[in-house]
Every structure is written in structure tokens, then in C-alpha cells.
Protein backbone atom coordinates (compact mmCIF):
# COMPACT_ATOMS: atom_id res chain seq x y z
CA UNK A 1 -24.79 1.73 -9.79
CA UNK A 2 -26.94 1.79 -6.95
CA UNK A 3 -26.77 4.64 -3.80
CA UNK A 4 -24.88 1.83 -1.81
CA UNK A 5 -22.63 1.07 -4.12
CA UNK A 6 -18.81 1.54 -3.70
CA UNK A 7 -16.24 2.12 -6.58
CA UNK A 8 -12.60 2.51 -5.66
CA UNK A 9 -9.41 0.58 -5.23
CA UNK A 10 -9.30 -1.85 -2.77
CA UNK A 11 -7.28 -4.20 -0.94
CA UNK A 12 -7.39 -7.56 -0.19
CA UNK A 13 -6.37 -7.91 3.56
CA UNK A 14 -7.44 -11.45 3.55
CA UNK A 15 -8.74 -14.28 1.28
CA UNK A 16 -9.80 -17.71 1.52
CA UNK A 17 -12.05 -20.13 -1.24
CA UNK A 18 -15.38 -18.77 0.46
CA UNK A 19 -15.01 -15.25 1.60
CA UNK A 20 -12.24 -12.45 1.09
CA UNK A 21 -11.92 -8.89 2.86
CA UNK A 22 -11.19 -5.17 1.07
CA UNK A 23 -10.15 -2.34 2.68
CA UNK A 24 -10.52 0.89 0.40
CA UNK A 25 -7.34 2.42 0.27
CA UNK A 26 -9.29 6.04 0.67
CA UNK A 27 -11.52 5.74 2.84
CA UNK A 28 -10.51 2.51 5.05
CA UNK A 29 -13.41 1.32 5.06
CA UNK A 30 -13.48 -2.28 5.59
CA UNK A 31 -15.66 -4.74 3.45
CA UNK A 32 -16.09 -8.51 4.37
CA UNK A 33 -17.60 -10.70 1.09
CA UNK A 34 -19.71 -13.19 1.66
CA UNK A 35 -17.65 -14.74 -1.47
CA UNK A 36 -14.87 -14.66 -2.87
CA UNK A 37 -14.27 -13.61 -6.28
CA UNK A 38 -10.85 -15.14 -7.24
CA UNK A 39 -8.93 -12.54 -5.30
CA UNK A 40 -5.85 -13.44 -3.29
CA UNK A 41 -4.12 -11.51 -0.23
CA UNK A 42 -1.85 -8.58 -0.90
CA UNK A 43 -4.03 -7.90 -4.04
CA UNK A 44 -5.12 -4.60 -5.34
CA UNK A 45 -8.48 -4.26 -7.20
CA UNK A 46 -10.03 -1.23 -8.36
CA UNK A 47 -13.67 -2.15 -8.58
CA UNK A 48 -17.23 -1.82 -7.14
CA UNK A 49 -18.38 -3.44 -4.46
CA UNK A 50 -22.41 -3.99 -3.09
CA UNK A 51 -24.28 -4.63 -0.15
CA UNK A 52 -25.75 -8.33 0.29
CA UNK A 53 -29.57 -7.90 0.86
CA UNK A 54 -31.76 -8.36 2.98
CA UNK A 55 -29.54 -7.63 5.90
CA UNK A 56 -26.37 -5.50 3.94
CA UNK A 57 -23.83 -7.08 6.23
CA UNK A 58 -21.76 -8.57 3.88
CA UNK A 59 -20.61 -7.49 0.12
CA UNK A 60 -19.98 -8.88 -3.36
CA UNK A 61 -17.41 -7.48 -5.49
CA UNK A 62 -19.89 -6.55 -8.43
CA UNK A 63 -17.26 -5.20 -10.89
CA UNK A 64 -13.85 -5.84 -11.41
CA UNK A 65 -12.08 -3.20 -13.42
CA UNK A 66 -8.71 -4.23 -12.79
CA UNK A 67 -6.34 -6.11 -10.66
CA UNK A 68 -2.78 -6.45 -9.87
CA UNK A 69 -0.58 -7.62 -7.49
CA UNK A 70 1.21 -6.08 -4.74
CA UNK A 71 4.93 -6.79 -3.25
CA UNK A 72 7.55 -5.22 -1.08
CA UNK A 73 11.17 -5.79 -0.27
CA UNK A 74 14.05 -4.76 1.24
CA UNK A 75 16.71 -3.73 -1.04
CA UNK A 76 20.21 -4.36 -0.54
CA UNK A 77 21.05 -1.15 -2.69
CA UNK A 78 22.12 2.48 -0.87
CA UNK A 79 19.32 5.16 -1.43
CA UNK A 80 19.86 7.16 -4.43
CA UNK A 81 22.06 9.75 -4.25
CA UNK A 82 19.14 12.23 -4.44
CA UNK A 83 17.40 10.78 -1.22
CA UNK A 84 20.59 10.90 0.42
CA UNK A 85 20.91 14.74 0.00
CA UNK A 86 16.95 15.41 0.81
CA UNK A 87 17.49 13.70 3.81
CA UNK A 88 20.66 14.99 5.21
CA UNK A 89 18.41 18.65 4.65
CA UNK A 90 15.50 18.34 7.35
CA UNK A 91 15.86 16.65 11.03
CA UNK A 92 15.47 13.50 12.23
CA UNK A 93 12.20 11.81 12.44
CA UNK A 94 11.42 14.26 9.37
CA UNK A 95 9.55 12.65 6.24
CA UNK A 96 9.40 13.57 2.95
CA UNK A 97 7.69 13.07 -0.21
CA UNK A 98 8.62 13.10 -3.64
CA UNK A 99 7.71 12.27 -7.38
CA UNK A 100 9.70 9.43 -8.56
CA UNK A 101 11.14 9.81 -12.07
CA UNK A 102 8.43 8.29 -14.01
CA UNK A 103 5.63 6.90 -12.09
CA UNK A 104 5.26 6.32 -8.60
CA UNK A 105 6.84 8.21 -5.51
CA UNK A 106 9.55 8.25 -3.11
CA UNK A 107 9.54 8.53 0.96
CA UNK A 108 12.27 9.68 2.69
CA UNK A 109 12.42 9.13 6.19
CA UNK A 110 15.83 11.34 8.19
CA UNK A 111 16.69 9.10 11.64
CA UNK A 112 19.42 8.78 13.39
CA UNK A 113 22.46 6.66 12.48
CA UNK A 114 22.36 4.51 15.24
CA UNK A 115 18.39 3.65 14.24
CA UNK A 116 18.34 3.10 10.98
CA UNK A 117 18.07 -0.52 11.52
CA UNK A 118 14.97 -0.12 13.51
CA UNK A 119 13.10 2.15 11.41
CA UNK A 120 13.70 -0.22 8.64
CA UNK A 121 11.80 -2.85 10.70
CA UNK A 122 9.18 -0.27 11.53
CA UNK A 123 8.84 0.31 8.50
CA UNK A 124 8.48 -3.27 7.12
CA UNK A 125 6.13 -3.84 10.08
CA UNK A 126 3.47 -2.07 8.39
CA UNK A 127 2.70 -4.30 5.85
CA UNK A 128 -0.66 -3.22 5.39
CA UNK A 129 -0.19 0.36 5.51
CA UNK A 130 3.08 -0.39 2.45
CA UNK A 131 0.71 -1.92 0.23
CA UNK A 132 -2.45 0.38 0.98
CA UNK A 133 -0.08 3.32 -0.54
CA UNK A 134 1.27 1.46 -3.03
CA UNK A 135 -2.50 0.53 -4.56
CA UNK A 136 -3.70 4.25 -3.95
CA UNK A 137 -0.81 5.30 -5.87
CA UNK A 138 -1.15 2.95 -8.98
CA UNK A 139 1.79 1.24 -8.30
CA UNK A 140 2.72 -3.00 -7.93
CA UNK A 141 5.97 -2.89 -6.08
CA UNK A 142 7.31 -1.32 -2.85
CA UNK A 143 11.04 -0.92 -2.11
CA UNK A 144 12.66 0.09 0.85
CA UNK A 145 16.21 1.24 0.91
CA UNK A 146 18.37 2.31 3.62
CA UNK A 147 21.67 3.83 4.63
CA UNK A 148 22.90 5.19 7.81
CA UNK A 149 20.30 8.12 9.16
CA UNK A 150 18.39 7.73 6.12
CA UNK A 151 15.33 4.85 4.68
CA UNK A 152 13.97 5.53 1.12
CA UNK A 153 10.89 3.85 0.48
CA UNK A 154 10.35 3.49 -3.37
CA UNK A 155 6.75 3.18 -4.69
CA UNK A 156 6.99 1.80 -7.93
CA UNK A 157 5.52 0.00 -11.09
């Protein structure tokens, strides 16, 4: 591996036949390729990535160690009965995170009743930020569940 190198787990914010774009779940940092490797959108890929010479503007994914893909939905199910009680424990607008049973981990968010609808779409509006977590944390699917004053989101494999 060369100095300019990158390894780490990226995502694929974008992807077309001729280029794609990573974002490193860490860092953030942003990485446009000048090709694309077979990667789609939504993708996680824990790899290396390299500078294109002479002018190191764009990258090439070098190294691909693995891959997987990424979803989320919105779950029709009531939080578990465990999120329920964590959340009815701190204030609204509190957050709090814990290790799932297994693999993964589980956000919940306290609101009010009357917003739980809302935060739900908040939530689901950041698409990007959903499946950066879910690749740093190893994970393929993200799951949001909600009940009045309460939103669980479920990172899990």
C-alpha cells in the first residue's frame, strides 16, 4: 500500500457504468472514481482506494475486500418492549444507544407523542446518514420502528 492509499469501508453515494462515488463512513471523506468497479448505490465496500496519477483528482478502488448491500425500512411493528421502557426513562429529544442482542445496535430516540410521525420522517430523511451507520457498524439492514413518543432504529444483519 502506498502513503496515499486509503483502506476502510466505504459507501457508494452514487454509481453509474463510468464513474461511482465513496464516502468513508469514518472519516467522510469523499472519493469520486474515475471508474467504476461494479459497485451500485446504497452499497457498502470495505476496501482500498488510490489516487489517479499524474494529477490525484480522481480514485480507483484498488482492492475490494468485501461488499454488501445496504437497505432500510419502516416497520409496521411497535418497538420492543425494551426500547419502550429506555425511552419512557430520559426526556424528549433524548437519544440513546444500545447493543442489540446479537449483532448490530439499537437507537432510541424519546419525542413527544404528538411528533412521532415527524421524527419518523426525519429520520427516514437521512438516507445517507442510515446507511453510513449501518456500514460502519457491519451491518446490511436498517429498521425503524415507532410508537407514540418513542422511534427505535434497529441496525441489523
Amino acid at each position: 500500500m502506498t502513503e496515499s492509499e486509503q483502506t476502510g469501508t466505504f459507501l457508494v453515494t452514487a454509481a453509474d457504468e463510468a464513474s461511482a462515488v465513496l464516502k468513508d463512513v469514518d472519516s467522510g471523506q469523499v472519493h469520486t472514481l474515475s471508474s467504476n468497479p461494479g459497485v451500485a448505490k446504497d452499497e457498502a465496500v470495505r476496501g482500498t482506494v488510490a489516487p489517479d496519477p499524474p494529477m490525484n483528482v480522481s480514485w480507483q478502488l484498488v482492492e475490494i475486500e468485501s461488499r454488501w448491500e445496504l437497505s432500510i425500512e419502516e416497520s409496521s411493528e411497535s418497538p420492543t418492549t425494551n426500547s419502550k421502557e429506555i425511552a419512557s426513562e430520559q426526556g424528549d429529544g433524548e437519544l440513546v444507544r444500545t447493543e442489540r442482542a446479537g449483532h448490530g445496535e439499537i437507537h432510541i430516540l424519546s419525542v413527544p407523542e404528538d411528533l412521532t410521525e415527524q421524527a419518523v420522517e426525519d429520520v427516514l430523511s437521512d438516507r445517507e446518514g442510515l446507511l453510513s451507520r449501518a456500514a460502519r457498524l457491519d451491518v446490511n439492514r436498517v429498521e425503524i420502528r415507532s410508537a407514540p413518543g418513542v422511534v427505535a432504529v434497529r441496525y441489523m444483519p
